[in-house]
PDB file of N, CA and C in Angstrom:
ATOM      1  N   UNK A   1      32.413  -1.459  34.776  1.00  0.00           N
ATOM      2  CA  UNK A   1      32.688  -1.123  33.383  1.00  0.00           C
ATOM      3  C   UNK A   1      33.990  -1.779  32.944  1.00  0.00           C
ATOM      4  N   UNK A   2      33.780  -2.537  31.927  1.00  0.00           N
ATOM      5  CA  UNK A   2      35.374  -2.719  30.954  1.00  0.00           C
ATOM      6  C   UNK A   2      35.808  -1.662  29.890  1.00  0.00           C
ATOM      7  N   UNK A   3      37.060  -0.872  29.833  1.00  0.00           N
ATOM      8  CA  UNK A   3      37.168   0.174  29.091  1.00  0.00           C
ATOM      9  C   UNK A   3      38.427  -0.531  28.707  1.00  0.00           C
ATOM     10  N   UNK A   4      38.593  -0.460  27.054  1.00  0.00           N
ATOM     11  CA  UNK A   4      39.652  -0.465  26.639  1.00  0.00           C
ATOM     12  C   UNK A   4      39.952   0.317  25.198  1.00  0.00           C
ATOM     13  N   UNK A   5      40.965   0.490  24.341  1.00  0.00           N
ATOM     14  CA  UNK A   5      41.632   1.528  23.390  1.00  0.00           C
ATOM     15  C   UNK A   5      40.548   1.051  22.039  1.00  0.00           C
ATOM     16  N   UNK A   6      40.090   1.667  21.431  1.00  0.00           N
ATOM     17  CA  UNK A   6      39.447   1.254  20.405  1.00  0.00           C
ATOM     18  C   UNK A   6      40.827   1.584  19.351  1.00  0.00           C
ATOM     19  N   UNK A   7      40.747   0.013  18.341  1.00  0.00           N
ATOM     20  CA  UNK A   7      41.857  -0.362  17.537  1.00  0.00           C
ATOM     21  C   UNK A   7      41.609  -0.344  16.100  1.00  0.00           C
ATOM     22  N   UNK A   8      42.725   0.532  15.239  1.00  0.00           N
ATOM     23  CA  UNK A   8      42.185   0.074  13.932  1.00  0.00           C
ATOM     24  C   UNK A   8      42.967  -0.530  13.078  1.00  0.00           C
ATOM     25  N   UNK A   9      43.192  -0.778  12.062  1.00  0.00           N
ATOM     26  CA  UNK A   9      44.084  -1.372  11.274  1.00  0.00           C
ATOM     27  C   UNK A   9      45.172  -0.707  10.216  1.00  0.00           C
ATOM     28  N   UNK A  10      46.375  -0.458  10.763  1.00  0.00           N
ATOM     29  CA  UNK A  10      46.841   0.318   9.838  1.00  0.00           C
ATOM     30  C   UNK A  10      48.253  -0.566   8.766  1.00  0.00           C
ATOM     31  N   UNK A  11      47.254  -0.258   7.396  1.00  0.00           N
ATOM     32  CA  UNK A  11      48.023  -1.332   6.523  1.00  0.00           C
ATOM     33  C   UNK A  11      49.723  -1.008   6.375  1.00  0.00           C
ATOM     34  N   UNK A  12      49.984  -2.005   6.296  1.00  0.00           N
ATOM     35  CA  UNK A  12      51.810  -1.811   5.490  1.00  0.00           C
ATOM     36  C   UNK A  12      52.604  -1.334   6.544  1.00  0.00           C
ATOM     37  N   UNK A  13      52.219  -1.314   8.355  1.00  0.00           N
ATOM     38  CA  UNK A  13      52.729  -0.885   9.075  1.00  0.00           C
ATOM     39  C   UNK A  13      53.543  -1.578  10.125  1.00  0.00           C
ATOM     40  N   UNK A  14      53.170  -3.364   9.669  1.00  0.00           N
ATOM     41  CA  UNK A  14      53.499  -4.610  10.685  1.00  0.00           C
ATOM     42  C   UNK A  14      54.594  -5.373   9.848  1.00  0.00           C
ATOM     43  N   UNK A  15      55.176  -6.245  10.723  1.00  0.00           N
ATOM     44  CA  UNK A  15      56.437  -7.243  10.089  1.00  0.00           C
ATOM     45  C   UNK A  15      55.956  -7.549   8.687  1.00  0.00           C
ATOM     46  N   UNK A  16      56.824  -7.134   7.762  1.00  0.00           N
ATOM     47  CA  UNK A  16      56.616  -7.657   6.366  1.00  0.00           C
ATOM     48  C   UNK A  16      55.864  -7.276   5.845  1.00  0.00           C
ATOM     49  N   UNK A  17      55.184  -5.968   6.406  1.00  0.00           N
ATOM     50  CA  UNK A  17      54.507  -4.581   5.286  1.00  0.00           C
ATOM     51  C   UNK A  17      52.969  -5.320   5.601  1.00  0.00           C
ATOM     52  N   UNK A  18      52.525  -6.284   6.641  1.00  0.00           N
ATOM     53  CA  UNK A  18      51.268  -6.729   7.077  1.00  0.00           C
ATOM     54  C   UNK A  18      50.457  -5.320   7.642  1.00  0.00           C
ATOM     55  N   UNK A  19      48.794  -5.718   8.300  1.00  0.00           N
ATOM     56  CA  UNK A  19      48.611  -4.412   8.926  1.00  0.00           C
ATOM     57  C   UNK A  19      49.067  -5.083  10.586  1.00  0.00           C
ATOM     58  N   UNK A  20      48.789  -3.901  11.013  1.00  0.00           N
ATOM     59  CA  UNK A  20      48.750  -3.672  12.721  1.00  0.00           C
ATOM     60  C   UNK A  20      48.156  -3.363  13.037  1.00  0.00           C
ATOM     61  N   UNK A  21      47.508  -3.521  13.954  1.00  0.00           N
ATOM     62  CA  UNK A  21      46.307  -2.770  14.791  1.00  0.00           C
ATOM     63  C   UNK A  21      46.728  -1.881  16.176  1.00  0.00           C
ATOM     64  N   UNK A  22      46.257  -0.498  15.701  1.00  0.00           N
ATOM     65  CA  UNK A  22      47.028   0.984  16.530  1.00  0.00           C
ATOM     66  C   UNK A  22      45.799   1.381  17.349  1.00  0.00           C
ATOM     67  N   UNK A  23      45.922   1.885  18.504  1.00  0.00           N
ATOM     68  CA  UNK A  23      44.736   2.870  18.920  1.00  0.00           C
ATOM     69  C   UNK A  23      44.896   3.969  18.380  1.00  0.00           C
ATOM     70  N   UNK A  24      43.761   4.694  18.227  1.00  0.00           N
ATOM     71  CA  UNK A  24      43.377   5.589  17.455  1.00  0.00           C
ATOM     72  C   UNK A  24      43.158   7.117  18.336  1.00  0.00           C
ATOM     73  N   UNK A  25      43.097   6.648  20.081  1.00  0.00           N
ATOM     74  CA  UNK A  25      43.015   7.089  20.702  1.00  0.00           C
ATOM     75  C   UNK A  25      41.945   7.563  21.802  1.00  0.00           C
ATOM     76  N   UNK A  26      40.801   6.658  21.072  1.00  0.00           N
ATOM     77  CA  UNK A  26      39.513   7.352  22.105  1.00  0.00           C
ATOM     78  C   UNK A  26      39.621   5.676  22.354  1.00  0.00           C
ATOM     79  N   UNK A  27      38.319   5.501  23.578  1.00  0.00           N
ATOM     80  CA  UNK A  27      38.045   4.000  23.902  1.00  0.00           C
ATOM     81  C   UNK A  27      36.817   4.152  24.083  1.00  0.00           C
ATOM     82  N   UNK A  28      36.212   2.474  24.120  1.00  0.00           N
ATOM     83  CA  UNK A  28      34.896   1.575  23.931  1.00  0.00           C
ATOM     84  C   UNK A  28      35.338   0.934  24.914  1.00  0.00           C
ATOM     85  N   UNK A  29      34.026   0.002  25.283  1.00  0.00           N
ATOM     86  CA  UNK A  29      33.788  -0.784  26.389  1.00  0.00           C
ATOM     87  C   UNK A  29      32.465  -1.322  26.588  1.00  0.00           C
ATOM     88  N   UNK A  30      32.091  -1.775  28.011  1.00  0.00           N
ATOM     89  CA  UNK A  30      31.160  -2.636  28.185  1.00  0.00           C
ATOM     90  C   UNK A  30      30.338  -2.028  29.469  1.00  0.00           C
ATOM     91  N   UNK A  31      29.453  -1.341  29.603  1.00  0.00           N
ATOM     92  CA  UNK A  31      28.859  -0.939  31.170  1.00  0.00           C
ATOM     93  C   UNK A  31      28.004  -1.620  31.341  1.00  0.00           C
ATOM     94  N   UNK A  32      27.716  -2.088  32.795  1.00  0.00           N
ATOM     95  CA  UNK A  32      26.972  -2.875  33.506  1.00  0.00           C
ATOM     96  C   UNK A  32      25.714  -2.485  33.797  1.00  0.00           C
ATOM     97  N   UNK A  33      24.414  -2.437  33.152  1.00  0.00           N
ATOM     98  CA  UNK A  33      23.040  -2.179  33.415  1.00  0.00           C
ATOM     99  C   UNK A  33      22.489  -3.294  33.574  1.00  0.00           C
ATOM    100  N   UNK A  34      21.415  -2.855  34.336  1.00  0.00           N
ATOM    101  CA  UNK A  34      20.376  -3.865  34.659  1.00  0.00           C
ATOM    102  C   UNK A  34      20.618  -5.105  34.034  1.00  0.00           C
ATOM    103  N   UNK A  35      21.652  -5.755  34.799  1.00  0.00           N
ATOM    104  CA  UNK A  35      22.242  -7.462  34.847  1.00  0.00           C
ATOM    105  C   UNK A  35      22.788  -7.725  33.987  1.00  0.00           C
ATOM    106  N   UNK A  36      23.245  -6.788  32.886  1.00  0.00           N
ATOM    107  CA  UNK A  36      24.015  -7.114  31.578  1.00  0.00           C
ATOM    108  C   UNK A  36      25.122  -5.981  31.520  1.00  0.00           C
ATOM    109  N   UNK A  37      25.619  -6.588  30.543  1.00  0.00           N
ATOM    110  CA  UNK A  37      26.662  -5.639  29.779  1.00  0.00           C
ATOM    111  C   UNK A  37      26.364  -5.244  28.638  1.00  0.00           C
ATOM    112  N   UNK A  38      26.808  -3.675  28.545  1.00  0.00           N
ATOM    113  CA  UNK A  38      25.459  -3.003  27.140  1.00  0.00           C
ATOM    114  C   UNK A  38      27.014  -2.753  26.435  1.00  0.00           C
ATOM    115  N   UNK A  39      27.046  -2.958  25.134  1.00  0.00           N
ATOM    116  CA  UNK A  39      28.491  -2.155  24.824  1.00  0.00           C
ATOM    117  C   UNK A  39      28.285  -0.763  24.301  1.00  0.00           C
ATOM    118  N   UNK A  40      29.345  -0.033  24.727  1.00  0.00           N
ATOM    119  CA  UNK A  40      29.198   1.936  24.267  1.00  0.00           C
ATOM    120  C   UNK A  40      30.325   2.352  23.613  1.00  0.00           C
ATOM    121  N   UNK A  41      29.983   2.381  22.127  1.00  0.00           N
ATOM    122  CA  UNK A  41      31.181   2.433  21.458  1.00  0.00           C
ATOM    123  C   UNK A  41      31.901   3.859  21.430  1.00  0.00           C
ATOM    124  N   UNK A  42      32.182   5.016  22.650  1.00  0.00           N
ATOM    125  CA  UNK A  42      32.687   5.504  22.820  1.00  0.00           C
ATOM    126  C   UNK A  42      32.284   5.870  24.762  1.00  0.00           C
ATOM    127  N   UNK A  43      33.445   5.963  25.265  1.00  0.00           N
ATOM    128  CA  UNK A  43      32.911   5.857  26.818  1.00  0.00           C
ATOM    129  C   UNK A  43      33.156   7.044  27.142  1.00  0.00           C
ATOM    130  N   UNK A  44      33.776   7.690  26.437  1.00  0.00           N
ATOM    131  CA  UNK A  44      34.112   9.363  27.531  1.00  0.00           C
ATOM    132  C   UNK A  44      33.359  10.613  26.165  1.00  0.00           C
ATOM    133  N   UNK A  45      33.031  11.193  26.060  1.00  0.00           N
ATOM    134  CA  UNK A  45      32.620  12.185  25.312  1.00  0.00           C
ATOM    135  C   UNK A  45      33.709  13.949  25.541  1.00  0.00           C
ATOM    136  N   UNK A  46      34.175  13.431  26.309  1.00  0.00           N
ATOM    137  CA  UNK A  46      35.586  14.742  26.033  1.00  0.00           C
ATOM    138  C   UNK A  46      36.930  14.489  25.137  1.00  0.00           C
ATOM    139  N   UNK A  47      36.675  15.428  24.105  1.00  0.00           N
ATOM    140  CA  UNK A  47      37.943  15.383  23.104  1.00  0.00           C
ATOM    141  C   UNK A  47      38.621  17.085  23.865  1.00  0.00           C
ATOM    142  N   UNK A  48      39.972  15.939  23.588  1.00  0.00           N
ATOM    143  CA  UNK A  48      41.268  17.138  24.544  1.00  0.00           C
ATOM    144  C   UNK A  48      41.712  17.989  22.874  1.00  0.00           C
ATOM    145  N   UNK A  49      42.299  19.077  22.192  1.00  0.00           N
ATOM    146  CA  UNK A  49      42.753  19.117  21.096  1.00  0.00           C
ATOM    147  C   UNK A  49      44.415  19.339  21.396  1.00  0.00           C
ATOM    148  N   UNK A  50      44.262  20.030  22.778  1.00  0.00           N
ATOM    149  CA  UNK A  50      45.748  20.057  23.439  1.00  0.00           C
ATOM    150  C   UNK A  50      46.207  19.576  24.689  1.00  0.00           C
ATOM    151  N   UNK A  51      47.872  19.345  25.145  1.00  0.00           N
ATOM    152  CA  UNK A  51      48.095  18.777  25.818  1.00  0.00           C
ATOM    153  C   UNK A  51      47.579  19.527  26.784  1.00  0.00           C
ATOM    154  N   UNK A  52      47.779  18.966  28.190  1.00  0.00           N
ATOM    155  CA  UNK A  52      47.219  19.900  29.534  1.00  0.00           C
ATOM    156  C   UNK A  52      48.121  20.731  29.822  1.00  0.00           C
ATOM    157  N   UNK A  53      48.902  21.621  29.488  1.00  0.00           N
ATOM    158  CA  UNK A  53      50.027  21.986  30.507  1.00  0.00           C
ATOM    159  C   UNK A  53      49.405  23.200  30.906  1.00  0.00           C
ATOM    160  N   UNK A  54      50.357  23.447  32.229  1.00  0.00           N
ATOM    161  CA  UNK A  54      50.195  24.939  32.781  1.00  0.00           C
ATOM    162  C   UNK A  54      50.343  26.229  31.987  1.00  0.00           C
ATOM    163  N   UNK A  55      50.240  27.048  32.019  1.00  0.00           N
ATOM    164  CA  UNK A  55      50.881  28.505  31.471  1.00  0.00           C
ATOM    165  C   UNK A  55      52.494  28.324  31.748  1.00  0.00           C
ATOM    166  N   UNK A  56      53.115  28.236  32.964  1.00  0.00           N
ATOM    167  CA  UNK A  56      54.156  27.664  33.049  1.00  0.00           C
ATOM    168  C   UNK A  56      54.763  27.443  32.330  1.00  0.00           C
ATOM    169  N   UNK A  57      54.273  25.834  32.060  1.00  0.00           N
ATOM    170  CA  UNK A  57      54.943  24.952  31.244  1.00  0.00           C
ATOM    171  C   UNK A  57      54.970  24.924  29.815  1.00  0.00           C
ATOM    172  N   UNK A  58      53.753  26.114  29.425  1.00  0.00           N
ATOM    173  CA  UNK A  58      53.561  26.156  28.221  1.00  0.00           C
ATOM    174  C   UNK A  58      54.482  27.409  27.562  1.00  0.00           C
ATOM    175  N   UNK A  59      54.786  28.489  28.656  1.00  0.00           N
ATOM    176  CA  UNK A  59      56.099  29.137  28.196  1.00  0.00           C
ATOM    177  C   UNK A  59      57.025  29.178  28.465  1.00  0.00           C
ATOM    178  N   UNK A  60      57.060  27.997  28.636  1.00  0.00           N
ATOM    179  CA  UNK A  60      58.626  28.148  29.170  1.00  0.00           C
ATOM    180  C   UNK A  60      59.820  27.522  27.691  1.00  0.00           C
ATOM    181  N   UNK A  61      61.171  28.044  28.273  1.00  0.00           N
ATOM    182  CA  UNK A  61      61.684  27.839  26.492  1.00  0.00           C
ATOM    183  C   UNK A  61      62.670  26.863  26.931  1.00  0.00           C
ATOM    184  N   UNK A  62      62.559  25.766  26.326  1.00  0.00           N
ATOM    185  CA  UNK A  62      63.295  24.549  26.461  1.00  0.00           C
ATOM    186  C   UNK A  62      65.206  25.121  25.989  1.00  0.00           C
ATOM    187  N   UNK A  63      65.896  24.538  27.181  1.00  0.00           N
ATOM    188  CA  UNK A  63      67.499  24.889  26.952  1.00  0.00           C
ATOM    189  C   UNK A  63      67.950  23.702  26.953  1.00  0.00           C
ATOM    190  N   UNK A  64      67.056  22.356  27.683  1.00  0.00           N
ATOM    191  CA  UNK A  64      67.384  21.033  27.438  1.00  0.00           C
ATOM    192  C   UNK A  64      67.118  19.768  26.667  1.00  0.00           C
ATOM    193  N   UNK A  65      67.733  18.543  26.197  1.00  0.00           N
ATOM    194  CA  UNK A  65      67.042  18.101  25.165  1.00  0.00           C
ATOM    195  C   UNK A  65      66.339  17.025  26.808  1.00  0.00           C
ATOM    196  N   UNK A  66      65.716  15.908  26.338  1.00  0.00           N
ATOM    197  CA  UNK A  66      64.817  15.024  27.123  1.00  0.00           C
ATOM    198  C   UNK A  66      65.794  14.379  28.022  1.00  0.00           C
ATOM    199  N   UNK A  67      66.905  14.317  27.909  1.00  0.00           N
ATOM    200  CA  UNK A  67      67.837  13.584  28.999  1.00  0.00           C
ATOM    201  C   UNK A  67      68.328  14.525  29.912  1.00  0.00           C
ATOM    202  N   UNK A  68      68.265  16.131  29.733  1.00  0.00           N
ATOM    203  CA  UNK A  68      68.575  16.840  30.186  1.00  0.00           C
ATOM    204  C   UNK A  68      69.992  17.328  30.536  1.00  0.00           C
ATOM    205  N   UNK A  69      70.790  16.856  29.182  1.00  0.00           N
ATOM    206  CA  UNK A  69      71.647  17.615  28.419  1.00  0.00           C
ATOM    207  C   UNK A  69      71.635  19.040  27.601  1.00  0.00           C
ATOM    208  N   UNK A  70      72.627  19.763  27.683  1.00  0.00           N
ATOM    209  CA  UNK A  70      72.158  21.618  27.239  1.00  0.00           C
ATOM    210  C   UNK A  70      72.275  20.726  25.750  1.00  0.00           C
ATOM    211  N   UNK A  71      70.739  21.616  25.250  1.00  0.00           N
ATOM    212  CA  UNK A  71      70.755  21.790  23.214  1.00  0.00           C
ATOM    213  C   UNK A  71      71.709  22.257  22.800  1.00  0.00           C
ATOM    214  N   UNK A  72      72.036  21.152  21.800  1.00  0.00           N
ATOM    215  CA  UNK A  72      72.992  21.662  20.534  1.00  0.00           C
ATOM    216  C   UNK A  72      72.512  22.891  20.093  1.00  0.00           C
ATOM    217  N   UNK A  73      73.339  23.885  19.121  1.00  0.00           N
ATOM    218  CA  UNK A  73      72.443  24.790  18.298  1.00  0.00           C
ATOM    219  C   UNK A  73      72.997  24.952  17.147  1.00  0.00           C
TER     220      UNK A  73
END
């Protein structure tokens, strides 16, 4: 299989207000059947709506910013 980011075009967002092309977040590709490559314009059929975290991690109360310096307040 070739899997890669399916891309779309988002205007006024590239050097000089051109578009860019962003993933959108799901991916397409190419699977290998009977001696060819079929293309499947979506390859995984699981949409996540949230991140994975543990219970843990999900209550726990942030005292640091990302460098792991104590928060201002």
């Amino acid at each position: 299989a070739v899997v890669h980011d399916h891309l779309l075009s988002l205007e006024g967002a590239g050097p000089e207000g051109t578009s860019l092309m962003v993933s959108d977040g799901s991916q397409e590709g190419w699977l290998y059947k009977n001696g060819m490559f079929q293309y499947q314009e979506e390859m995984y059929d699981v949409l996540v709506t949230e991140p994975p975290f543990t219970d843990e991690r999900r209550d726990r109360i942030e005292d640091k910013d990302i460098l792991g310096r104590p928060k201002k307040e």
